[in-house]
Protein backbone atom coordinates (compact mmCIF):
# COMPACT_ATOMS: atom_id res chain seq x y z
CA UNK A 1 0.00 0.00 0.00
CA UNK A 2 1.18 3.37 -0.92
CA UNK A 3 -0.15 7.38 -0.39
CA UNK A 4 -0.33 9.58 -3.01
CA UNK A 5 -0.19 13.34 -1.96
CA UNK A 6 -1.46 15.94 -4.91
CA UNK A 7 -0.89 18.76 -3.98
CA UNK A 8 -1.67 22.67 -5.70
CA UNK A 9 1.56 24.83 -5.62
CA UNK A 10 1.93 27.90 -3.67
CA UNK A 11 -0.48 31.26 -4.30
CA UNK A 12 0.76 33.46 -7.03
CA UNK A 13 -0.28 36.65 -7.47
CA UNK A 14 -2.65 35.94 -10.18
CA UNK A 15 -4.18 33.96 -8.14
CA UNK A 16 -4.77 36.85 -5.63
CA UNK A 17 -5.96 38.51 -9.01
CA UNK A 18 -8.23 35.74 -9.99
CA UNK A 19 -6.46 35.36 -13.43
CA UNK A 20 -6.28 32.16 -15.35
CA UNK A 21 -2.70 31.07 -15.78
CA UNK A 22 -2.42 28.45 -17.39
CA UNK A 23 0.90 27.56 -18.74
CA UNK A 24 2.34 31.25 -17.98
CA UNK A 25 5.24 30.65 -15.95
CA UNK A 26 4.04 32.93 -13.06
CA UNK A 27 6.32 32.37 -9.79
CA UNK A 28 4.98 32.11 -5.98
CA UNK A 29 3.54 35.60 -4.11
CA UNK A 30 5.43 36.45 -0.82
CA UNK A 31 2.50 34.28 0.89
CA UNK A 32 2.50 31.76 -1.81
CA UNK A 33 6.67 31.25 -0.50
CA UNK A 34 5.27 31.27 3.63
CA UNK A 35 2.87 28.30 2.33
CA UNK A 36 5.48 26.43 0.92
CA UNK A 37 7.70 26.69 3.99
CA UNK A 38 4.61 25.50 6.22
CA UNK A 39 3.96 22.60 3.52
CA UNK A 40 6.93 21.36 3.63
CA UNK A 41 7.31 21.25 7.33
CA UNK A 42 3.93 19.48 7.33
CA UNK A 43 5.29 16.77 5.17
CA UNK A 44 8.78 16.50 6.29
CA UNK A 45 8.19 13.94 8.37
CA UNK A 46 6.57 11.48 6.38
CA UNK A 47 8.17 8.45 4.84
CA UNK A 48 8.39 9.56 1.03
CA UNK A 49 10.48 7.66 -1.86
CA UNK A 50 9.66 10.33 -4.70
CA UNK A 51 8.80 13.66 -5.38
CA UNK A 52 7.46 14.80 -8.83
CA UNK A 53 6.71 18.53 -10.02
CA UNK A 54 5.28 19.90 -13.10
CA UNK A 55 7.23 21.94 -14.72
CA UNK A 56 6.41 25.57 -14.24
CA UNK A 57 8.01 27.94 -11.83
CA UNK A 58 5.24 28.08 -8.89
CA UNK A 59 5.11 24.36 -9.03
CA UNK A 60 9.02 23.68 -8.74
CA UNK A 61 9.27 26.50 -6.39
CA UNK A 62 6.77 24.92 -3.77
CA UNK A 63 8.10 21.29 -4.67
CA UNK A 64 11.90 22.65 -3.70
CA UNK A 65 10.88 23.56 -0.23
CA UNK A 66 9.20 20.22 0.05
CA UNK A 67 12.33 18.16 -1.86
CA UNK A 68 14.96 20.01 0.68
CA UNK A 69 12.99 19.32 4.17
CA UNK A 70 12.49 15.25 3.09
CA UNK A 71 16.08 15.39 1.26
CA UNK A 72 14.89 14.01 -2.18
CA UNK A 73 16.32 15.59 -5.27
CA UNK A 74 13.02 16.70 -7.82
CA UNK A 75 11.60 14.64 -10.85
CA UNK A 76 10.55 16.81 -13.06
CA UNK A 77 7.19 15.50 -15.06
CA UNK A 78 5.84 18.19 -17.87
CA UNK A 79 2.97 16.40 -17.78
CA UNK A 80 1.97 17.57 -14.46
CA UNK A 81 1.71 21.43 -15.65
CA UNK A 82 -1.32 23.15 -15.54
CA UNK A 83 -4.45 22.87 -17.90
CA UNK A 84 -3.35 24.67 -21.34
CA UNK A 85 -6.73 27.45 -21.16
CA UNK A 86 -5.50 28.90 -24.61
CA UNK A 87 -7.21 32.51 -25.07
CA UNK A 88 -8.03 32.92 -21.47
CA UNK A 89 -4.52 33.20 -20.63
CA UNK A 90 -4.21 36.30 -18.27
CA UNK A 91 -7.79 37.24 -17.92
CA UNK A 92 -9.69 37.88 -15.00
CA UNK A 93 -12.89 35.90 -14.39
CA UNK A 94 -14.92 38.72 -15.49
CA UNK A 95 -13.12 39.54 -18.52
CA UNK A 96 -13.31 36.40 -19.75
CA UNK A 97 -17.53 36.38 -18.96
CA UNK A 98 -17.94 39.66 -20.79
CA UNK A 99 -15.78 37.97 -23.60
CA UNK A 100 -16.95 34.67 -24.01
CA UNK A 101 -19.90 34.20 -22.78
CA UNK A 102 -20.90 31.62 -24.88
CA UNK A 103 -17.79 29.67 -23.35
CA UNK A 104 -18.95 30.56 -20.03
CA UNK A 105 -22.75 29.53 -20.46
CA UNK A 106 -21.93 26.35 -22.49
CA UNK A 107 -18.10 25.31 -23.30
CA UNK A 108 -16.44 24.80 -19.97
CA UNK A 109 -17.01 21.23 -19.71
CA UNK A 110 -15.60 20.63 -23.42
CA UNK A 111 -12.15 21.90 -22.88
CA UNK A 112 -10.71 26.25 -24.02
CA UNK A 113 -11.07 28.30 -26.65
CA UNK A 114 -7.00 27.79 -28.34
CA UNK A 115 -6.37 25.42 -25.37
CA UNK A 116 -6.68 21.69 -24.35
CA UNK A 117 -10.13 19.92 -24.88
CA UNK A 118 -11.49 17.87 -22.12
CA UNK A 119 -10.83 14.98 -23.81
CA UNK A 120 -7.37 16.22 -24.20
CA UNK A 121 -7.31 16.91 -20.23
CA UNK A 122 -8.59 13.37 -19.54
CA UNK A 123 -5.69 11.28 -21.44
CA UNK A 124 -3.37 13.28 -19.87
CA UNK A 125 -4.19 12.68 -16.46
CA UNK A 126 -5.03 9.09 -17.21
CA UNK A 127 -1.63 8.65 -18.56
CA UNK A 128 0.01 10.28 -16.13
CA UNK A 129 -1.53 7.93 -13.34
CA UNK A 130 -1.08 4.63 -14.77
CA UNK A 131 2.47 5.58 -15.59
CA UNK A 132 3.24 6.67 -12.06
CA UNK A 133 1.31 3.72 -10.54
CA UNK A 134 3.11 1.07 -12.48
CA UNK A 135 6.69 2.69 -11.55
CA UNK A 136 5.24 3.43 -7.62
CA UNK A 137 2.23 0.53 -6.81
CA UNK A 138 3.56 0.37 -2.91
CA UNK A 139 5.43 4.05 -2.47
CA UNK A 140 4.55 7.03 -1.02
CA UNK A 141 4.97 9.78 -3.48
CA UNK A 142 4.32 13.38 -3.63
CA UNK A 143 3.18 15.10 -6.81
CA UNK A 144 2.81 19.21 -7.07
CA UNK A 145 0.99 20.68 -9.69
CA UNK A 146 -2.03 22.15 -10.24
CA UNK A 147 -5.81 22.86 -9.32
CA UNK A 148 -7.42 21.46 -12.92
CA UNK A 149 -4.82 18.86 -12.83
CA UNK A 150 -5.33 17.32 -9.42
CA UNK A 151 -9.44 18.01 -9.96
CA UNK A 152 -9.55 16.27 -13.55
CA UNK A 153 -7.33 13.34 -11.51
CA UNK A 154 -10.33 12.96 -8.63
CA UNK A 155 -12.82 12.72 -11.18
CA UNK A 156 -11.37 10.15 -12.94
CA UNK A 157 -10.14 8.01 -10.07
CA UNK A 158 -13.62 8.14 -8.46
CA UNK A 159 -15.21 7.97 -11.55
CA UNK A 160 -17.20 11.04 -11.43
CA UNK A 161 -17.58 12.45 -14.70
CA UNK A 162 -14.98 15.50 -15.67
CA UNK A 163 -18.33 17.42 -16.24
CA UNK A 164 -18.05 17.74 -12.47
CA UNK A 165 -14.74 18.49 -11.66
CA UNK A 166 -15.62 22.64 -10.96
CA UNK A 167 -17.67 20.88 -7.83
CA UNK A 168 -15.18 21.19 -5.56
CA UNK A 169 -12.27 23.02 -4.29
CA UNK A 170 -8.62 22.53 -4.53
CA UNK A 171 -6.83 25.66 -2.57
CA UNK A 172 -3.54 26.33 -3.34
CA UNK A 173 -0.92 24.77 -1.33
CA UNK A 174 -3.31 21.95 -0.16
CA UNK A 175 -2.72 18.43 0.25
CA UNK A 176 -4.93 15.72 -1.56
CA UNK A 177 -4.11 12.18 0.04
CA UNK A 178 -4.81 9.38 -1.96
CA UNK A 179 -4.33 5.50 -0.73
CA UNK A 180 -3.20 2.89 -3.48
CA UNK A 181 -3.90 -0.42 -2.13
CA UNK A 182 -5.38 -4.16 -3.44
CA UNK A 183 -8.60 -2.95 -2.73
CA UNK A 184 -8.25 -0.15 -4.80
CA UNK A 185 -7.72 3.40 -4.85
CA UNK A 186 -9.39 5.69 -1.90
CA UNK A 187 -9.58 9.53 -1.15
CA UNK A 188 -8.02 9.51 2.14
CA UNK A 189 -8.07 13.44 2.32
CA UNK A 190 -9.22 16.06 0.13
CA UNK A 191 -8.00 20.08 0.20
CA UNK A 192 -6.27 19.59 3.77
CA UNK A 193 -4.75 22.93 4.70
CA UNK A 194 -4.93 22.91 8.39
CA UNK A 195 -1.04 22.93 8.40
CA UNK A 196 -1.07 26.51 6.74
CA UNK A 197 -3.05 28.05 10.03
């Protein structure tokens, strides 16, 4: 048996802006840094055999706080990088409703207008999990990337359809604990930040 921990990287400032990022490369806020010290004191004393990070600055940034308190060196996996939201790169939430509305009212659930598609969204993530479960079936292993990443991966290890994924929250610098064991795979913990108090 092995825990998975997913958990969001630090809060950037467009994220205290409510911007969609995206694949811009935006690095960790002041607080976004104080998180990632608090994270990784939280997890530093677990037993953990891997750490991955996507690839974009405020993931690596929150994963190297985390990598130096367990004394792991990174792996880092571009697959893990945030949701590619094409034209609503940079845009507030309501600049992109006076913009697209039509997106807003209808095309959310089918993927961004110049970005991924949900379909797109979904192989990703379901490639990214069987590859990491067939390298780590019995590890412990901590992943940080991002909020549509680690929702689109809940919906499609509980099988709730990726229609549903804006259902529930996923703060930044949470933790997501997920047990892999013969029985299966079960949500041990979802959006813990009690450590960041």
């Amino acid at each position: 048996m092995g825990s998975i921990y997913l958990v969001r990287h630090g809060i950037t400032q467009y994220n205290l802006e409510n911007r969609f990022q995206g694949h811009l490369d935006i690095p960790l806020s002041h607080e976004g840094v104080k998180q990632a010290t608090k994270l990784a004191r939280y997890l530093e004393n677990n037993k953990i055999d891997a750490i991955y990070t996507s690839d974009l600055k405020r993931a690596v940034q929150t994963a190297d706080y985390v990598a130096q308190a367990i004394n792991l060196k990174l792996k880092i996996l571009p697959s893990l990088r945030e949701v590619d939201v094409g034209e609503l790169e940079g845009l507030k939430w309501h600049e992109v409703k006076r913009n697209y509305p039509e997106w807003v009212r209808t095309g959310h659930n089918y993927g961004y207008p110049g970005g991924e598609t949900r379909s797109e969204i979904e192989r990703r993530v379901y490639n990214i999990w069987d590859s990491l479960i067939k390298r780590h079936s019995s590890d412990n292993i901590v992943l940080v990337t991002h909020g549509g990443i680690i929702k689109a991966l809940i919906c499609h290890l509980l099988g709730i359809s990726q229609e549903n994924r804006s259902s529930f929250i996923i703060d930044n610098c949470s933790v997501s604990t997920i047990i892999v064991a013969d029985s299966g795979v079960k949500v041990k913990s979802l959006n813990n930040t009690v450590y960041l108090e």
